[in-house]
N, C-alpha and C. Protein backbone atom coordinates (compact mmCIF):
# COMPACT_ATOMS: atom_id res chain seq x y z
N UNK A 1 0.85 -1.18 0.00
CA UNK A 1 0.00 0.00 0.00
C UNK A 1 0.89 1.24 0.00
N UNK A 2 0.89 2.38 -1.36
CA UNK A 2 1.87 3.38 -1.32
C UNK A 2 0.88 4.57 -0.35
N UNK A 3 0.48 5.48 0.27
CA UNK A 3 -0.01 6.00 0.70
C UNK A 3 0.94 7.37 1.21
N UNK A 4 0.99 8.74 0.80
CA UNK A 4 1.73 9.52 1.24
C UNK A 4 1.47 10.16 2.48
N UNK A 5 1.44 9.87 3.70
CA UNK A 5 0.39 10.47 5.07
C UNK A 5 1.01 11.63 5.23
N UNK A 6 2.22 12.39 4.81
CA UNK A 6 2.51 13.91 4.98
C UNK A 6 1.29 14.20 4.33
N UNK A 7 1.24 13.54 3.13
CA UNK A 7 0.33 14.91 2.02
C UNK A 7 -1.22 14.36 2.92
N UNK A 8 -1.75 13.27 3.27
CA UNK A 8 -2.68 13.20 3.78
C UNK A 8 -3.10 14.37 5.18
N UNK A 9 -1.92 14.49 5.97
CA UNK A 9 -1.48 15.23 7.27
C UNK A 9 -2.24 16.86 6.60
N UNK A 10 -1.40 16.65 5.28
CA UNK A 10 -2.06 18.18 4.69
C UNK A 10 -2.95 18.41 4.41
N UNK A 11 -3.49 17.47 3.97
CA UNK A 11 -5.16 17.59 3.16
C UNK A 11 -6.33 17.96 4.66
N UNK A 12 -5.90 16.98 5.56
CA UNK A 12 -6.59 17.00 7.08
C UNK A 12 -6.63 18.59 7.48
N UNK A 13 -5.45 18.72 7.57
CA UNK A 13 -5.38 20.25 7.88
C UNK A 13 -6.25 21.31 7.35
N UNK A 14 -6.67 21.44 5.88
CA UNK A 14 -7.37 22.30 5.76
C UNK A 14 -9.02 21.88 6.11
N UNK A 15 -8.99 20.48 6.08
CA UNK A 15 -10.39 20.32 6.76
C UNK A 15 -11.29 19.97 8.03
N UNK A 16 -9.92 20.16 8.77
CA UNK A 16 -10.35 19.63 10.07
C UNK A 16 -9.84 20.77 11.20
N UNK A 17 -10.80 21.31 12.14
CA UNK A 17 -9.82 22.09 13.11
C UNK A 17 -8.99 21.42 13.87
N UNK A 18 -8.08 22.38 14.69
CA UNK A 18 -6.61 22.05 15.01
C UNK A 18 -6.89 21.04 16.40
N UNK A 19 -7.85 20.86 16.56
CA UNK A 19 -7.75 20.11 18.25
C UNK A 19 -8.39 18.56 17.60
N UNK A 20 -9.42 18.47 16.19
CA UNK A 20 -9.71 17.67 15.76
C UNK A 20 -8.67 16.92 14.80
N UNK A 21 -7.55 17.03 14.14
CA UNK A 21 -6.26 17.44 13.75
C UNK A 21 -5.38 16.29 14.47
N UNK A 22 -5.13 17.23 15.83
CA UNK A 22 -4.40 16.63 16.80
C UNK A 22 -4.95 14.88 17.26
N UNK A 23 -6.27 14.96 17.32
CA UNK A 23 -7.21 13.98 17.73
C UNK A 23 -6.39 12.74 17.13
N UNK A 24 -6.69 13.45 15.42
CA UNK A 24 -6.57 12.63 14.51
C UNK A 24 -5.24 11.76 14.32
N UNK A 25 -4.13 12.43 14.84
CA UNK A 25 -2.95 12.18 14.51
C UNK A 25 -2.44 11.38 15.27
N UNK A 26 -3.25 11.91 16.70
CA UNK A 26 -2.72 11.26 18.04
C UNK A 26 -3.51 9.93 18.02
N UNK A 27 -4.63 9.56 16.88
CA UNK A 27 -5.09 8.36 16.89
C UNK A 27 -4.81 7.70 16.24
N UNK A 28 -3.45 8.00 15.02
CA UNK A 28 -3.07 7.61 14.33
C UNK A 28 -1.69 6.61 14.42
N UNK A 29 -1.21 7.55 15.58
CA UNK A 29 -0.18 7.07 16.56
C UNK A 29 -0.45 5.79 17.45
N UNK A 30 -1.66 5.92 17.68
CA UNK A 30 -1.60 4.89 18.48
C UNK A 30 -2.28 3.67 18.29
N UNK A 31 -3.09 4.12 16.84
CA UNK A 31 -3.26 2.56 16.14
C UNK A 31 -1.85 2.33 15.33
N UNK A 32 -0.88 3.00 14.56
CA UNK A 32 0.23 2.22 14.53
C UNK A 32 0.92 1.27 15.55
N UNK A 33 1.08 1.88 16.52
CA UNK A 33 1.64 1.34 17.75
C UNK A 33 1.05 0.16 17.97
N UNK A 34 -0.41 -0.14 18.17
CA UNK A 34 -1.44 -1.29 18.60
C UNK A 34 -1.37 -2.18 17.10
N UNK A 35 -0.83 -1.77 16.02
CA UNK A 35 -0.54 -2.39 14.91
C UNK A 35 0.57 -3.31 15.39
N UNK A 36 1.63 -2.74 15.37
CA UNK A 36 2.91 -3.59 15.66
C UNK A 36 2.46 -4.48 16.63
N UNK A 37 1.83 -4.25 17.87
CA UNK A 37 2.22 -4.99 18.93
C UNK A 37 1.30 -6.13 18.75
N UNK A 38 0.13 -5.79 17.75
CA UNK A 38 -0.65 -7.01 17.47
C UNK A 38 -0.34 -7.58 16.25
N UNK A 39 0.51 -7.93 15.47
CA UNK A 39 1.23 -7.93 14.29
C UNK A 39 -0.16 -7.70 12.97
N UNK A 40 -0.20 -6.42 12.76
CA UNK A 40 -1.11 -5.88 11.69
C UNK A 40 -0.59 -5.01 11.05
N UNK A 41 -0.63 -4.63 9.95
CA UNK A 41 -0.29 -3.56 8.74
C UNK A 41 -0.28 -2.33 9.44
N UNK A 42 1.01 -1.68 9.70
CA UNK A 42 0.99 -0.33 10.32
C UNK A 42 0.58 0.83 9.92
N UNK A 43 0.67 0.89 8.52
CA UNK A 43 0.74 1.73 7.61
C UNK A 43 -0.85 1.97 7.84
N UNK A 44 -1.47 0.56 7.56
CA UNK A 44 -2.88 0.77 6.73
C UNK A 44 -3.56 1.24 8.28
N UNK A 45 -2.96 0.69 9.34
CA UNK A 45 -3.55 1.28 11.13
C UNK A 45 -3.64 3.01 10.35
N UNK A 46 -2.40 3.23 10.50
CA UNK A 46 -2.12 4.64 10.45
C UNK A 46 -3.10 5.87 9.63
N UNK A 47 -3.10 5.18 8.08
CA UNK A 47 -3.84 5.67 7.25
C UNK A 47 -5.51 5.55 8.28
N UNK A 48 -5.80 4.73 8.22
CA UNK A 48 -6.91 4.81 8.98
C UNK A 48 -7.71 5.36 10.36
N UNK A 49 -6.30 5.48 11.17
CA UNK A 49 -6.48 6.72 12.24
C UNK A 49 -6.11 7.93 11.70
N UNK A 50 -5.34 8.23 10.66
CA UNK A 50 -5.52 9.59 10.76
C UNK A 50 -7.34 10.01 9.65
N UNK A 51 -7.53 9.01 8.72
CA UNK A 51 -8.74 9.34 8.20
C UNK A 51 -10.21 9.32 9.06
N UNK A 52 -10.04 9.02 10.17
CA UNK A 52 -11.63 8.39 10.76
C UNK A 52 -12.18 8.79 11.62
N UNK A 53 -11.81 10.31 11.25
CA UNK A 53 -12.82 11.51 11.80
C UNK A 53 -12.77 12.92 10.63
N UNK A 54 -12.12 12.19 9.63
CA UNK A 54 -12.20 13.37 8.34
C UNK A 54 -13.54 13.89 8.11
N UNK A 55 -14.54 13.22 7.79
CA UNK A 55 -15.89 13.91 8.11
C UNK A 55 -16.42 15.25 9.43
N UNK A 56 -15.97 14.96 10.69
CA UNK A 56 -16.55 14.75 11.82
C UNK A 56 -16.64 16.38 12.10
N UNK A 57 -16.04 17.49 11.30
CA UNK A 57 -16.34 18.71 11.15
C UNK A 57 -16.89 19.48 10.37
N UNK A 58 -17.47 18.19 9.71
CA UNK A 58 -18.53 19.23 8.78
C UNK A 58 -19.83 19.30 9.76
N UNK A 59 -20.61 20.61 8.91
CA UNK A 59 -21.77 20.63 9.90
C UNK A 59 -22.90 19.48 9.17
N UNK A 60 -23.61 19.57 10.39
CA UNK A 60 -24.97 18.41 9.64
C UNK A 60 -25.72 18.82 8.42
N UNK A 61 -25.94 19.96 7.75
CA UNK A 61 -26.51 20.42 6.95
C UNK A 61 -25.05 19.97 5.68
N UNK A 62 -23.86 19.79 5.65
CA UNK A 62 -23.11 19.35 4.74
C UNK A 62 -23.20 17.98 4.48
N UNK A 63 -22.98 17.46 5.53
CA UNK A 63 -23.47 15.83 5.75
C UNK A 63 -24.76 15.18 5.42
N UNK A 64 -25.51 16.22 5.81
CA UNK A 64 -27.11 15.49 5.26
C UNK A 64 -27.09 15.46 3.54
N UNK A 65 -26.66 16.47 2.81
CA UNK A 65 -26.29 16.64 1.80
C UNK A 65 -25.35 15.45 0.74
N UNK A 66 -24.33 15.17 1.75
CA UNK A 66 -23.82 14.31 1.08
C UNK A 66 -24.20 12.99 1.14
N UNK A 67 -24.89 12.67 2.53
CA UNK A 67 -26.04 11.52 2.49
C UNK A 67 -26.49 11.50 1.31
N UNK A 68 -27.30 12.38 0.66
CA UNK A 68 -28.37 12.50 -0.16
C UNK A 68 -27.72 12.14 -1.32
N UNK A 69 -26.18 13.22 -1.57
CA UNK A 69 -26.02 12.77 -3.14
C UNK A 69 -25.23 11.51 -3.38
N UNK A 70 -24.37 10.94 -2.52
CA UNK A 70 -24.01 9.53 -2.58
C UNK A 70 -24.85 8.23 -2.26
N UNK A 71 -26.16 8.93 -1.84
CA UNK A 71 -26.68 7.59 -1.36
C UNK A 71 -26.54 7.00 -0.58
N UNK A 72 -26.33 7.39 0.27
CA UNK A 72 -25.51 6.71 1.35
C UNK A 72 -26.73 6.10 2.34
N UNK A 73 -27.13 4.69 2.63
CA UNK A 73 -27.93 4.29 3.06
C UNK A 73 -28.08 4.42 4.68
N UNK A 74 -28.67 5.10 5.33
CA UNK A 74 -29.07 4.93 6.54
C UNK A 74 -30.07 4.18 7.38
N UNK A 75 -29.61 3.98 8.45
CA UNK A 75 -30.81 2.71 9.52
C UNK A 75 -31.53 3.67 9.93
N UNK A 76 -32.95 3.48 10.23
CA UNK A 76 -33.65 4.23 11.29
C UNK A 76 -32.80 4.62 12.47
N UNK A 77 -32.09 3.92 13.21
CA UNK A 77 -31.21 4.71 14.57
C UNK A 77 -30.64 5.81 14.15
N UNK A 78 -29.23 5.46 13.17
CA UNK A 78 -28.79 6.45 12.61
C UNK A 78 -29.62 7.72 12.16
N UNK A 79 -30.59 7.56 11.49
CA UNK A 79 -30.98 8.59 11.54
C UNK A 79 -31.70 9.84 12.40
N UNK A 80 -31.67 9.10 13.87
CA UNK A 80 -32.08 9.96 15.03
C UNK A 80 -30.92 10.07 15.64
N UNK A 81 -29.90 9.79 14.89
CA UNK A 81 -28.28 9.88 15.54
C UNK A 81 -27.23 10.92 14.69
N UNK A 82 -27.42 12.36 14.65
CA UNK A 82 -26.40 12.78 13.51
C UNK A 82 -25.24 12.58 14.10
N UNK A 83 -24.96 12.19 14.82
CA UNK A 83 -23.42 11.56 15.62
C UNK A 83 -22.81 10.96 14.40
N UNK A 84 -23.83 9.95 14.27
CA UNK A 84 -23.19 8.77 13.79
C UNK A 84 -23.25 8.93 12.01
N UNK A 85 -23.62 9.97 11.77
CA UNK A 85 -23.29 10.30 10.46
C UNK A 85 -21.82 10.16 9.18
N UNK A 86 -21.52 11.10 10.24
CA UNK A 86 -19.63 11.20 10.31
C UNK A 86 -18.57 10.06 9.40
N UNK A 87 -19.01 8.57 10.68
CA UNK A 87 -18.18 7.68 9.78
C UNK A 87 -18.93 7.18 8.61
N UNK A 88 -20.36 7.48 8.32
CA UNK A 88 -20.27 7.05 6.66
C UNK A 88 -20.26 7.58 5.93
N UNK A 89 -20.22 9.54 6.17
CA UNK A 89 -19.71 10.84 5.23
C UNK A 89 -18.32 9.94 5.22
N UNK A 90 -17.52 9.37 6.11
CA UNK A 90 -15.90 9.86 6.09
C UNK A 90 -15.58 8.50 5.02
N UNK A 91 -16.22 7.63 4.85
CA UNK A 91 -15.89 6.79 3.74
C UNK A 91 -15.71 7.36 2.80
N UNK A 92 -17.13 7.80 2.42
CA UNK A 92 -16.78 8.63 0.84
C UNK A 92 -15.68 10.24 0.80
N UNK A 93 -15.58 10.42 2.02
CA UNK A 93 -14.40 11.32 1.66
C UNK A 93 -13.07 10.73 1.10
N UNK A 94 -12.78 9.70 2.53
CA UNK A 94 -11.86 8.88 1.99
C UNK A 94 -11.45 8.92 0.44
N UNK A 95 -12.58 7.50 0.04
CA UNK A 95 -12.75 7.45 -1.31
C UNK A 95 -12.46 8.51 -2.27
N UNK A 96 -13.20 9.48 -2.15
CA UNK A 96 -12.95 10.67 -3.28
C UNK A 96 -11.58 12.09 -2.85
N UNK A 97 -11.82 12.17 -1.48
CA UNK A 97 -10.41 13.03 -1.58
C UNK A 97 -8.97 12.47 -1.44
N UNK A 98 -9.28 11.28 -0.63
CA UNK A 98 -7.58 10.59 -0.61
C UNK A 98 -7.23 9.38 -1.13
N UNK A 99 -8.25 9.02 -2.38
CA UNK A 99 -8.07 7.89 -3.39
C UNK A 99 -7.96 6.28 -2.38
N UNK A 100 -8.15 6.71 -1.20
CA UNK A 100 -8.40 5.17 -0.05
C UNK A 100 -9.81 4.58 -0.75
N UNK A 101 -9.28 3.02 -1.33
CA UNK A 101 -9.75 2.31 -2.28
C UNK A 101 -10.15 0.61 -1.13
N UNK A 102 -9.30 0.27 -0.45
CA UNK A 102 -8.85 -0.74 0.41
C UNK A 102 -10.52 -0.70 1.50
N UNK A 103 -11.28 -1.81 1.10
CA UNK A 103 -12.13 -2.05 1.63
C UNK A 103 -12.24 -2.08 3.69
N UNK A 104 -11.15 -2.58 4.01
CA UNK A 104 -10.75 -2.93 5.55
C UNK A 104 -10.08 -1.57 5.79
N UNK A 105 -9.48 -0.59 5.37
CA UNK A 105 -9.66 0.64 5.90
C UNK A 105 -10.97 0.95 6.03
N UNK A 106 -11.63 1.32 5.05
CA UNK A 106 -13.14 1.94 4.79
C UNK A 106 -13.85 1.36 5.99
N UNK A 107 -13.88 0.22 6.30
CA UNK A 107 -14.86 -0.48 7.48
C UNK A 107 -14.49 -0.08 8.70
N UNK A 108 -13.07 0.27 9.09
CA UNK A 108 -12.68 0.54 9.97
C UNK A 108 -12.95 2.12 10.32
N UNK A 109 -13.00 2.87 9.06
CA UNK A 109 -13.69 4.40 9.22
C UNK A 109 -14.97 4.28 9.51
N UNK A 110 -15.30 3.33 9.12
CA UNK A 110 -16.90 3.46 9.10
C UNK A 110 -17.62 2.59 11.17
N UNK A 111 -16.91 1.75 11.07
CA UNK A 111 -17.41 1.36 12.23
C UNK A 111 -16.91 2.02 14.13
N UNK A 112 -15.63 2.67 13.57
CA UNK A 112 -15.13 3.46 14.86
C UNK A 112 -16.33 4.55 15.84
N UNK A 113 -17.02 4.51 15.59
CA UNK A 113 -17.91 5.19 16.65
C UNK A 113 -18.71 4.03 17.47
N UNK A 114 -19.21 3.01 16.60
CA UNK A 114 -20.47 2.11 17.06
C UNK A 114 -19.83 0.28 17.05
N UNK A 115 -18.79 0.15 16.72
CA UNK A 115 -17.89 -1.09 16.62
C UNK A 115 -18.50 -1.45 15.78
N UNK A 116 -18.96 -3.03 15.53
CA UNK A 116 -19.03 -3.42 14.52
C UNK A 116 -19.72 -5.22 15.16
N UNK A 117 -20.50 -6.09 14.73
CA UNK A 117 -20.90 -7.18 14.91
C UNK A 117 -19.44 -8.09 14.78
N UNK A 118 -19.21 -7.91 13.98
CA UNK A 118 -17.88 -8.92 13.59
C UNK A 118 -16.79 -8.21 13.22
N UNK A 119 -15.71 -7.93 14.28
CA UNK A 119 -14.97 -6.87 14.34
C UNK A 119 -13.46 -7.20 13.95
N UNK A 120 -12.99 -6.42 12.70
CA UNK A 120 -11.62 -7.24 12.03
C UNK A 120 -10.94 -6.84 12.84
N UNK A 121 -9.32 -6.96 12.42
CA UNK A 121 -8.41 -6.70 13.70
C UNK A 121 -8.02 -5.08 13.68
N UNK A 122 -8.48 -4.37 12.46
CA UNK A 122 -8.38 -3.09 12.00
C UNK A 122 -9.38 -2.63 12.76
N UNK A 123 -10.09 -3.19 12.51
CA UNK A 123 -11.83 -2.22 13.01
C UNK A 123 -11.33 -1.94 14.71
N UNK A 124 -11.05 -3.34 15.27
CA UNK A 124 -10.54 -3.01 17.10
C UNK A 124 -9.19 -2.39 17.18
N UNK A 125 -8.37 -1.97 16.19
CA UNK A 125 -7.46 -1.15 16.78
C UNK A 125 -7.62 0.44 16.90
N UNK A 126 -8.50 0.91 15.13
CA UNK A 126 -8.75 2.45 15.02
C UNK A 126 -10.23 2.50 16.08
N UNK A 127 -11.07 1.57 16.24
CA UNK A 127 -12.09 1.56 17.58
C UNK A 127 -11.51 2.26 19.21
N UNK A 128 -10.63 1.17 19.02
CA UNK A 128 -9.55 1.29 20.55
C UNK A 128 -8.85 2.71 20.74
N UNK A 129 -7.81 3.25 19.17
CA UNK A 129 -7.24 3.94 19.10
C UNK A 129 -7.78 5.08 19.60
N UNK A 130 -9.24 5.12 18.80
CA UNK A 130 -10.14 6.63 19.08
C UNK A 130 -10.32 6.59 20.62
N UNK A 131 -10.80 5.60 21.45
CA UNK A 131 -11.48 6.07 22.50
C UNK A 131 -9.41 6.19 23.00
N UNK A 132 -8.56 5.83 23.50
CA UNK A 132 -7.68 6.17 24.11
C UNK A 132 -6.56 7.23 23.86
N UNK A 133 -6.68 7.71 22.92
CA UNK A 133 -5.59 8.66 22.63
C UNK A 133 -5.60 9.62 23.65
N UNK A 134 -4.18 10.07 23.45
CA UNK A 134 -3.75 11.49 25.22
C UNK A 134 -4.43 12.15 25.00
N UNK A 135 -5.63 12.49 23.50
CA UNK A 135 -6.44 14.01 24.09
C UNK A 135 -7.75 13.08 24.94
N UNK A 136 -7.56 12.42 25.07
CA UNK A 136 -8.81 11.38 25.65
C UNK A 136 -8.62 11.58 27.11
N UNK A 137 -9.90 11.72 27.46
CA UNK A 137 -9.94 11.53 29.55
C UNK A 137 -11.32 11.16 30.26
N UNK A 138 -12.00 9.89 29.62
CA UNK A 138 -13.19 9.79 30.13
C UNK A 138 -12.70 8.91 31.33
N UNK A 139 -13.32 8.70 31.84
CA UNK A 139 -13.61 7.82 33.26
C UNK A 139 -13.06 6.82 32.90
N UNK A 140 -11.91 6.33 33.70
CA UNK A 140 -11.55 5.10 33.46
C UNK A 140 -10.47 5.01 32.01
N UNK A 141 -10.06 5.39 31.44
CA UNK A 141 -9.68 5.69 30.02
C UNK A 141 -8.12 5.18 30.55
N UNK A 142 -7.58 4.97 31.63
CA UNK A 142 -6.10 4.81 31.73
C UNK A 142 -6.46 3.15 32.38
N UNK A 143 -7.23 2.86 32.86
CA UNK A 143 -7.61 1.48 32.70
C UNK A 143 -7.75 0.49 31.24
N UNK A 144 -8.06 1.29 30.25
CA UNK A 144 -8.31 0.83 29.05
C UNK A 144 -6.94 0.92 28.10
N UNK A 145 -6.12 2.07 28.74
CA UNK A 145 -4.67 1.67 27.66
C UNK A 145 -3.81 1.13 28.30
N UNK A 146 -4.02 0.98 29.96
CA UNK A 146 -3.40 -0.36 30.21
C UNK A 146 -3.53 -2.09 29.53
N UNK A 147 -4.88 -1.68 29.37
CA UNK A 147 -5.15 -3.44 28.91
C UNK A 147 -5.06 -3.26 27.26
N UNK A 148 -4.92 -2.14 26.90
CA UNK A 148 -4.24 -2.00 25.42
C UNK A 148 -3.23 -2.71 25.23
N UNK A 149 -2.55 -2.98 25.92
CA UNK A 149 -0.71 -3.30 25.95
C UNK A 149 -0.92 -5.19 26.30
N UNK A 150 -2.04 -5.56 26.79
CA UNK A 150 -2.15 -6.70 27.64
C UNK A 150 -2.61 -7.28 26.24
N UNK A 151 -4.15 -7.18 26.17
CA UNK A 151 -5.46 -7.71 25.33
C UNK A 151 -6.18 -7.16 25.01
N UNK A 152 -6.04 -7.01 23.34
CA UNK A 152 -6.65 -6.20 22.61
C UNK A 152 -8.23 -6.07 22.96
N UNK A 153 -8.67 -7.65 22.48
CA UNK A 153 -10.08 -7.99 22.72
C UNK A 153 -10.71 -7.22 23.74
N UNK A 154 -10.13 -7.64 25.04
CA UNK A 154 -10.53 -6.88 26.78
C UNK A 154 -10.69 -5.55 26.52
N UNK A 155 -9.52 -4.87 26.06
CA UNK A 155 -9.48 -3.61 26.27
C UNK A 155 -10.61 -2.91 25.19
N UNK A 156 -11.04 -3.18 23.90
CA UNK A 156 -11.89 -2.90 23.10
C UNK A 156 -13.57 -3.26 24.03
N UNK A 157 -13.53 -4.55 24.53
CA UNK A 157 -14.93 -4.69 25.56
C UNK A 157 -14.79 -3.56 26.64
N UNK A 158 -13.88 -3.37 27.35
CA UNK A 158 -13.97 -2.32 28.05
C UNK A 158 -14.53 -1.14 27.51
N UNK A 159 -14.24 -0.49 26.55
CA UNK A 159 -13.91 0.62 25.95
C UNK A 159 -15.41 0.89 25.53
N UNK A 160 -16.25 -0.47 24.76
CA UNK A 160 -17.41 -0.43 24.72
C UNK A 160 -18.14 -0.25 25.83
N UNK A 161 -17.66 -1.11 27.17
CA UNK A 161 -18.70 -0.88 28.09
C UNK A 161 -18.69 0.71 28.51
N UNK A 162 -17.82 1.32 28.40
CA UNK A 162 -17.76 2.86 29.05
C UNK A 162 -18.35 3.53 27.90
N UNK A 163 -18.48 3.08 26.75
CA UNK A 163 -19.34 4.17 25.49
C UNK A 163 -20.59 3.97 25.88
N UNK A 164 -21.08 2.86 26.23
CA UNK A 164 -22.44 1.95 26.60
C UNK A 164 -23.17 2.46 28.04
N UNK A 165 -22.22 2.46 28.92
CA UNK A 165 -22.88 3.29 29.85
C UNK A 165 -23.20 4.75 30.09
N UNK A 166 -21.82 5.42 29.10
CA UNK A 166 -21.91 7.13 29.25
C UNK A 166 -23.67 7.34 28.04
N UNK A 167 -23.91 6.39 27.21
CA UNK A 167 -25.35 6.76 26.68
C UNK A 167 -25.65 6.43 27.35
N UNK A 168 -25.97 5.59 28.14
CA UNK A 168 -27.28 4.75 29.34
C UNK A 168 -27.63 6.00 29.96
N UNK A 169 -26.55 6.56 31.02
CA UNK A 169 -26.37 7.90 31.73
C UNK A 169 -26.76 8.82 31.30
N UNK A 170 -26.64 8.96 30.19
CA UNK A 170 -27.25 10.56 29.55
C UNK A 170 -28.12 10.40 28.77
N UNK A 171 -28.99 9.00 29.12
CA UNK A 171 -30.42 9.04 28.34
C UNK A 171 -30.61 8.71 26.94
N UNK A 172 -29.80 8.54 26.18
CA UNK A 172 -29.24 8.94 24.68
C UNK A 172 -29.63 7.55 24.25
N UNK A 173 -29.78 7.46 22.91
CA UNK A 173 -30.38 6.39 21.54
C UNK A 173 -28.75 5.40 22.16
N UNK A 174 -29.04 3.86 21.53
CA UNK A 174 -27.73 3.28 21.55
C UNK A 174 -28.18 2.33 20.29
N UNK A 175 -26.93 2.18 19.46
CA UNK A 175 -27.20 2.06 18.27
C UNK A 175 -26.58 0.39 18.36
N UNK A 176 -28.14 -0.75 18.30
CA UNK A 176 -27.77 -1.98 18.00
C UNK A 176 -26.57 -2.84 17.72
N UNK A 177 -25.50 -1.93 17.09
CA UNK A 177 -24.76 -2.35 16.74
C UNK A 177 -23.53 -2.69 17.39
N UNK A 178 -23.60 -1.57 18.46
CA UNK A 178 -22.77 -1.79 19.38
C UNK A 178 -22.88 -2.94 20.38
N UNK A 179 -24.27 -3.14 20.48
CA UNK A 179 -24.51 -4.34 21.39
C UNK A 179 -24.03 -5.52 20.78
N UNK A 180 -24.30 -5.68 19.68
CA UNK A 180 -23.65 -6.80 19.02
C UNK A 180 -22.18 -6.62 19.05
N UNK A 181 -21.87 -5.56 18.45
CA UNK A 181 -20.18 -5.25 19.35
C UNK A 181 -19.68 -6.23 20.43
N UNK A 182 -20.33 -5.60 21.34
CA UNK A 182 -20.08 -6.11 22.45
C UNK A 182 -20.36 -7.30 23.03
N UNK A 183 -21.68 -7.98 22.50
CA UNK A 183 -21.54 -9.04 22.97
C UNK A 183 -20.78 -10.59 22.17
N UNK A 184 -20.46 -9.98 20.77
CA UNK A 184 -19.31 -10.86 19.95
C UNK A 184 -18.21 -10.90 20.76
N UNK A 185 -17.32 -9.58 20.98
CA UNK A 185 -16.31 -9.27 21.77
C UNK A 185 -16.08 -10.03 23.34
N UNK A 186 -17.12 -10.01 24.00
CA UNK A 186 -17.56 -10.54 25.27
C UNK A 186 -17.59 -12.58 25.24
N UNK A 187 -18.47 -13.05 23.79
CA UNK A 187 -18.30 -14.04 23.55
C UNK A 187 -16.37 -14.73 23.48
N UNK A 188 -15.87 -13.29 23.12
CA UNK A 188 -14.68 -14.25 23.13
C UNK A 188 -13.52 -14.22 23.82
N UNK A 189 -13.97 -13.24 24.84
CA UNK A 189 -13.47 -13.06 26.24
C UNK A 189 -13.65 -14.04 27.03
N UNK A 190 -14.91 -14.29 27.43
CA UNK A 190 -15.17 -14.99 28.66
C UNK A 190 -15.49 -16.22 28.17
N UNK A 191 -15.67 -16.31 26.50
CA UNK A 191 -15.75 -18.14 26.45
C UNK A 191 -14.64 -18.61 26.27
N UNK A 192 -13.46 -18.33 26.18
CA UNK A 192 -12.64 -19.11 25.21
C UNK A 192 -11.89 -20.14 26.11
C-alpha cells in the first residue's frame, strides 16, 4: 500500500480544526503502535487513524447533503443519531479526496464510533485507538490503555462498556450495533 500520510497530514489540515487534527494524529499514533504490537499492517492502522474523523467537522446540513447525493444508506437509529453520520460521510471522503480504495480501511472508518458485529483486527485497533488517545480523559480511560498493551479484545470490551454506559447515563439512543459489538467481543473473552 503506497499512501503519502505527509500529504494526507495536509489535506486534514485544511479540513479539520486544530484540536480535531491533533485527535486525529494522536489516533493515528496509536493505532500504529497497537498495529505492531498485534502484528497488523501499520501503515494501513495509520492511514486509517488519521482518516476516521475526516468527516466529523462538517456541519450536519453538509453531511445530510452528502447523504443524499451519494446515497448513502441509513438505519432508522442512525438517523435519530447525527453523531453517527460522520463515519459514513468519512468513507466517501476517503474514497474521493484521498483515493483510499482498500475495503478494511473503509470499514474501519466506518465502524469506529459504534464497533461493529464482527470486528476485524483493523476495526478493534482504530475503535480502541479513538477512545484512548492522550487528548482522551473519560472515566476510566487509563484502565483501558493499560489493557491496550495486555489484550486487545478486553481492552476494546472495556472501551465499549464505558461508550455503553456514558449513553445509558445521559439518556441517549444506543445504536444496535454496538450491542452486538459487544456481545461478539464478550463471547470471546469470557468463552474461550
Amino acid at each position: 500500500m503506497r499512501v503519502d500520510i505527509d500529504l494526507i497530514k495536509l489535506k486534514l489540515k485544511e479540513m479539520l480544526g486544530e484540536e480535531r487534527l491533533e485527535h486525529s494524529v494522536n489516533t493515528s499514533k496509536i493505532a500504529r503502535k497497537l498495529a505492531i504490537k498485534y502484528n497488523y499492517n501499520a501503515d494501513k492502522a495509520e492511514v486509517a487513524g488519521l482518516l476516521h474523523d475526516c468527516a466529523k467537522d462538517l456541519d450536519y446540513q453538509t453531511l445530510e447533503k452528502m447523504v443524499l447525493e451519494y446515497n448513502i444508506q441509513l438505519d432508522e437509529i442512525v438517523q435519530k443519531i447525527p453523531k453517527l453520520l460522520h463515519p459514513l460521510v468519512g468513507i466517501v471522503i476517503a474514497k474521493k479526496e484521498f483515493n483510499i480504495q482498500d475495503p478494511v480501511i473503509l470499514k474501519a472508518i466506518k465502524t469506529h464510533s459504534t464497533g461493529a458485529a464482527q470486528m476485524s483486527l483493523l476495526d478493534k485497533i482504530i475503535y480502541l485507538s479513538d477512545k484512548i488517545e492522550p487528548l482522551r480523559n473519560m472515566n476510566g480511560v487509563e484502565e483501558v490503555r493499560k489493557m491496550a498493551e495486555i489484550d486487545l479484545d478486553r481492552a476494546v470490551l472495556m472501551a465499549l462498556d464505558k461508550g455503553l454506559l456514558y449513553l445509558i447515563n445521559k439518556n441517549l439512543l444506543i445504536h444496535p450495533i454496538s450491542i452486538e459489538a459487544r456481545n461478539n467481543i464478550l463471547r470471546k473473552v469470557v468463552f474461550v
